[in-house]
N, C-alpha and C. Protein backbone atom coordinates (compact mmCIF):
# COMPACT_ATOMS: atom_id res chain seq x y z
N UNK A 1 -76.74 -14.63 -10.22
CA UNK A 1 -76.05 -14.94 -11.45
C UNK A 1 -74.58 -15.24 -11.23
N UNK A 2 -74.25 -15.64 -10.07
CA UNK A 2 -72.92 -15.36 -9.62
C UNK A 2 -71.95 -16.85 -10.54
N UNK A 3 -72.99 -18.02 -10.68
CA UNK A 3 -72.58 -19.26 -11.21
C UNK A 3 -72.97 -19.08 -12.93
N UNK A 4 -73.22 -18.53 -13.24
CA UNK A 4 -73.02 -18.07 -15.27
C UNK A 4 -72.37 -16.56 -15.17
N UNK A 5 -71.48 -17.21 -16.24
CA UNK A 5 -70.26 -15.73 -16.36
C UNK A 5 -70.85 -15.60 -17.87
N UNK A 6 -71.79 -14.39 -17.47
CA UNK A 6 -72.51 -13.71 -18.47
C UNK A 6 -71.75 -12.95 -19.68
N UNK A 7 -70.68 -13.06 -19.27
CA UNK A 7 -69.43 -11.81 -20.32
C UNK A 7 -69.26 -13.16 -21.35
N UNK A 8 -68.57 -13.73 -20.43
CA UNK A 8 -67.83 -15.21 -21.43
C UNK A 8 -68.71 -15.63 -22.21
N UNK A 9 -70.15 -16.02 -21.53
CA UNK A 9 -71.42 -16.61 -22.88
C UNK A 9 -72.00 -15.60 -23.27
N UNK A 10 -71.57 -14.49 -23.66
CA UNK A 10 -72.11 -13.67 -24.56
C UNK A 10 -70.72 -13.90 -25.59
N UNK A 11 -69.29 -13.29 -24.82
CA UNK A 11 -68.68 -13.01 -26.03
C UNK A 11 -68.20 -14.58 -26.61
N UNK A 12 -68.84 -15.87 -26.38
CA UNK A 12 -68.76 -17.04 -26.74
C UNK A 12 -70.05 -17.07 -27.73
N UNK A 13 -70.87 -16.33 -27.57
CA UNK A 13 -72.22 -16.80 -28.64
C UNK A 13 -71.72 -15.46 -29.92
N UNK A 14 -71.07 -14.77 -29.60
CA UNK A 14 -70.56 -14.37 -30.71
C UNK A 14 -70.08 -14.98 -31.67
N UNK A 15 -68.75 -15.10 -30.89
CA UNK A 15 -67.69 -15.93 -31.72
C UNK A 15 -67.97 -17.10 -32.47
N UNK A 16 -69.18 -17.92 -31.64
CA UNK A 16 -70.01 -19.20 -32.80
C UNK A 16 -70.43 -18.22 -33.55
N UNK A 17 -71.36 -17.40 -33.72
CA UNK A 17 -71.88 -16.61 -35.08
C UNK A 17 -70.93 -16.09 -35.78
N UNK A 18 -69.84 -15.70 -35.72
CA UNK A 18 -69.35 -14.99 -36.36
C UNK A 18 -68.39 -16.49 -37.43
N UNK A 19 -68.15 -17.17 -36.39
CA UNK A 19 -67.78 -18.88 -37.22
C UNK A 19 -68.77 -19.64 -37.96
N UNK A 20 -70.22 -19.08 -37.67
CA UNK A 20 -71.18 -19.99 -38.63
C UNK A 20 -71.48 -18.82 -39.54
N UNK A 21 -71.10 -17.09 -39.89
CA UNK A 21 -72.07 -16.77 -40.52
C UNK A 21 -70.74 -15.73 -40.91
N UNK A 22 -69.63 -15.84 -40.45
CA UNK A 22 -68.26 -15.08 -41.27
C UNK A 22 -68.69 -13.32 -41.07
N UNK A 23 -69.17 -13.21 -40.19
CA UNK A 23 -69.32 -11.60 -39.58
C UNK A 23 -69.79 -11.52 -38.36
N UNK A 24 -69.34 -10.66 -37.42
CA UNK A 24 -70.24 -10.22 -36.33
C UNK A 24 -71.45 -10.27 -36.50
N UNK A 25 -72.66 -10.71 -35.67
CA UNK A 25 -74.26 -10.09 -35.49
C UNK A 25 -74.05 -8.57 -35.66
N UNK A 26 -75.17 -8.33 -35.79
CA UNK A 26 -75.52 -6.91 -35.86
C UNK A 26 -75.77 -6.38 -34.01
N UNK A 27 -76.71 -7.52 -33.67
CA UNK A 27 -77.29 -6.90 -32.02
C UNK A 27 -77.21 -8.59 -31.80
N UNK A 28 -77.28 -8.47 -30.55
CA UNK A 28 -77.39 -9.53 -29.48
C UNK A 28 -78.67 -9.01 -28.41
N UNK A 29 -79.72 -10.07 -28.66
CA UNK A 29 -80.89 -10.01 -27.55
C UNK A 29 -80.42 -10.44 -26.40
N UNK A 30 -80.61 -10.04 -25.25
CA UNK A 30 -80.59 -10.58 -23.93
C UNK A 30 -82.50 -10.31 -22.85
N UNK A 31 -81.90 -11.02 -21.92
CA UNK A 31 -83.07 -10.60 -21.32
C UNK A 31 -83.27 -9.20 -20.32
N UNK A 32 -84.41 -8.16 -19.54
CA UNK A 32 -83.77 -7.09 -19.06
C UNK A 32 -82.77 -7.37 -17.98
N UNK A 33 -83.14 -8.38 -17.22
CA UNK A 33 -82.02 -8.59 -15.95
C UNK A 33 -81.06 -9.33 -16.75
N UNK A 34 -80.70 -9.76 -17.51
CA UNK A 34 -78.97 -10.41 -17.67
C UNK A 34 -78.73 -8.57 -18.70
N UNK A 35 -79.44 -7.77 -19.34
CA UNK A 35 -78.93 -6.73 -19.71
C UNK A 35 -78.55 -5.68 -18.68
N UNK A 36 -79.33 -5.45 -17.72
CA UNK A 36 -79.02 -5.05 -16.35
C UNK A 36 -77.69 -5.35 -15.57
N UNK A 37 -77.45 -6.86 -15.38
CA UNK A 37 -76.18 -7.45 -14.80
C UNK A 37 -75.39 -6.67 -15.65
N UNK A 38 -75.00 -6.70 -17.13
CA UNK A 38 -73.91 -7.08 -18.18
C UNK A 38 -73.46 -5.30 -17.98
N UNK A 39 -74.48 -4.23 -17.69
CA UNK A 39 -74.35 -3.10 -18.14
C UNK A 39 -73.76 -2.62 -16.33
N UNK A 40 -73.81 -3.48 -15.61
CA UNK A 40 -73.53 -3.00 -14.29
C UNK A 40 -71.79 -3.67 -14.02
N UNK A 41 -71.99 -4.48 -14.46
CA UNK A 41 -70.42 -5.41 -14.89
C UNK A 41 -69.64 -4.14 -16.05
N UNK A 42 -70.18 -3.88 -17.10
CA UNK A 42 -69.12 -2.98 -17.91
C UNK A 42 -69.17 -1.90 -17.06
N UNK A 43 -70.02 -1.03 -16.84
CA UNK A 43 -69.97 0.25 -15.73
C UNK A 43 -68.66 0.26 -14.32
N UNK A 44 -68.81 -0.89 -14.25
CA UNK A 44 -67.74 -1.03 -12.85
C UNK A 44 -66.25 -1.51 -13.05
N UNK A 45 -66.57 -2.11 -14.47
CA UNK A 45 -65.16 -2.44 -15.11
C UNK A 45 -64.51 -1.03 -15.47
N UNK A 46 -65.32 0.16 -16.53
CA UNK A 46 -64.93 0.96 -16.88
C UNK A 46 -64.14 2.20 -15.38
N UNK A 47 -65.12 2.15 -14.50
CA UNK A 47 -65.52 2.98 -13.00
C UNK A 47 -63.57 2.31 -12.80
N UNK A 48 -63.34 1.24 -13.08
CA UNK A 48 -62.43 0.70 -11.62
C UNK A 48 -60.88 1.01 -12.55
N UNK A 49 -60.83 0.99 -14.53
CA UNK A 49 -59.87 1.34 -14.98
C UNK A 49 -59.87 2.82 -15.59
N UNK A 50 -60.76 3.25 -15.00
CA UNK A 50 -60.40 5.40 -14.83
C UNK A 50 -60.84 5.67 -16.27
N UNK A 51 -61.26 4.66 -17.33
CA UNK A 51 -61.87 4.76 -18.36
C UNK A 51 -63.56 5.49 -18.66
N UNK A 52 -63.92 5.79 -19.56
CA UNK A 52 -65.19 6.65 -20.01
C UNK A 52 -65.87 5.41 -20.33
N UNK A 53 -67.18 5.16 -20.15
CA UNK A 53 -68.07 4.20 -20.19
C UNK A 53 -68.79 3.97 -21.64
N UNK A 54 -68.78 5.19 -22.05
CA UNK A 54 -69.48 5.36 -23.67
C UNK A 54 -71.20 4.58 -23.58
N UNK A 55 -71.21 4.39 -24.65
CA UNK A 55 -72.11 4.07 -25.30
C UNK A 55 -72.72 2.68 -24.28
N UNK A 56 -73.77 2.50 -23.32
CA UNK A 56 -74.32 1.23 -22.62
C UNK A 56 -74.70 -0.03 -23.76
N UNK A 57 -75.30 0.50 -24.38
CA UNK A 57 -75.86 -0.45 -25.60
C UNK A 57 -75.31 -0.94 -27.08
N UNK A 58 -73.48 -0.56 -26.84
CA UNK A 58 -72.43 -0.94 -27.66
C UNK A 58 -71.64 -1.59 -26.70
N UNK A 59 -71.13 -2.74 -27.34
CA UNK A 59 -70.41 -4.21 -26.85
C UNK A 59 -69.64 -3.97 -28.07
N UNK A 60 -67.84 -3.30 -26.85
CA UNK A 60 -66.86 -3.68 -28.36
C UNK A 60 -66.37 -5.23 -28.62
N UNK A 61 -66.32 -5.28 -29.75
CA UNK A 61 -65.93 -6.96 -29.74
C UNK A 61 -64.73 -6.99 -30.28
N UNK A 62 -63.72 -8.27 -30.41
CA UNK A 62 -62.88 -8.19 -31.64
C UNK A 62 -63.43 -7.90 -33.07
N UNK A 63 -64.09 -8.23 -33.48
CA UNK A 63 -64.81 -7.96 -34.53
C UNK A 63 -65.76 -6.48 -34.84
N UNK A 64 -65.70 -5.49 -34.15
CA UNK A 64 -66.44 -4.94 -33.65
C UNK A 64 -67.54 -4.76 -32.86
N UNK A 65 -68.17 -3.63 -32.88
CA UNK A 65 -69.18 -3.56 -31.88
C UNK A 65 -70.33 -3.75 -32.21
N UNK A 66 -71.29 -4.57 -31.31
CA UNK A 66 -72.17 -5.34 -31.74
C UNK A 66 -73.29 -4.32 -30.49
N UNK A 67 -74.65 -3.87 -30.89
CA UNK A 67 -75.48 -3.38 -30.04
C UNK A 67 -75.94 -4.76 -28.95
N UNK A 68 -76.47 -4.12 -28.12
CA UNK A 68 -77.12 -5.47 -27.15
C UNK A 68 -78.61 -4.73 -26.88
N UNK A 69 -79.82 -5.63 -27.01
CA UNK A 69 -81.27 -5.65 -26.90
C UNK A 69 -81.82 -6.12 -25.96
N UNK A 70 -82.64 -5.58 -25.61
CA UNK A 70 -84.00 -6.57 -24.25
C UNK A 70 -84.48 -6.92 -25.48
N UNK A 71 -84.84 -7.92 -25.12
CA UNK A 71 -86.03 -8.86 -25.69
C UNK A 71 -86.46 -9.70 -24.20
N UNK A 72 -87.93 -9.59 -23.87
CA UNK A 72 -88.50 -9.24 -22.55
C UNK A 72 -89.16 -11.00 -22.33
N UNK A 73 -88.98 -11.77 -23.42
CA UNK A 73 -89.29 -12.91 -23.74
C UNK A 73 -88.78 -13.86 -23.38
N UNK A 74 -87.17 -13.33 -23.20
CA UNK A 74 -86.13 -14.37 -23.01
C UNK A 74 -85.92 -14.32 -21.44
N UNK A 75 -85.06 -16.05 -21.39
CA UNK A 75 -85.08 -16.17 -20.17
C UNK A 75 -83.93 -15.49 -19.53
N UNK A 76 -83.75 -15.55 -18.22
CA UNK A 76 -82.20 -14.58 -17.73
C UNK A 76 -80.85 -15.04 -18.44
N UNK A 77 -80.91 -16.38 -19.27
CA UNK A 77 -79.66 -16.96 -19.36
C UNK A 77 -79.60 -16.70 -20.62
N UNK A 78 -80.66 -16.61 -21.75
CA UNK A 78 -80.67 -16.41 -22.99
C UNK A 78 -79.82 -15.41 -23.75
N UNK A 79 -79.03 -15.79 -24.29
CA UNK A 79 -78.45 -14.68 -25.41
C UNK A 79 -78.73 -15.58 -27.11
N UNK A 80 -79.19 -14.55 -27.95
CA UNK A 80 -79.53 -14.26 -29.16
C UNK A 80 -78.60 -13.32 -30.21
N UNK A 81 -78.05 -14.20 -30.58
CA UNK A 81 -77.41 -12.82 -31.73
C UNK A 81 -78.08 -13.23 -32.99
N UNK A 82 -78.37 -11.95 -33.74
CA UNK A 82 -79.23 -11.56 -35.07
C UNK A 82 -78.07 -10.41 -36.14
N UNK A 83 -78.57 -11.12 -37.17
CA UNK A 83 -77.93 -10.08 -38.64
C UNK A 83 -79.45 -8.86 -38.51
């Protein structure tokens, strides 16, 4: 996954929803391996600024925090955000 920057097109498929629908999603589907990557990427971000990791399955956003889902359907690149 080293060539899709999984952070950016997630917090980019936000920001279109939140511009087509005037609120954060509620959750964002991913697939288990891009949820895997994303949760090993925040873990090592948190690990490397001496910060507490919290909650795996809360994504703070500007807008707030939006949960993130497997959905086992989707492909590795897929992100889904849902009300």
């Amino acid at each position: 996954m080293e060539w899709f920057d999984a952070f950016e097109e997630l917090m980019a498929s936000i920001e279109r929803y939140v511009e087509e629908n005037g609120q954060a999603p509620r959750e964002v589907a991913v697939s288990a391996d891009l949820y895997a990557w994303l949760s090993d990427i925040r873990r090592e971000s948190h690990f490397l600024s001496g910060g507490e990791s919290g909650d795996p399955d809360l994504l703070p956003t500007p807008h707030g925090p939006v949960r993130l889902v497997i959905d086992e359907a989707l492909s590795s690149f897929d992100i889904v955000p849902t009300r």
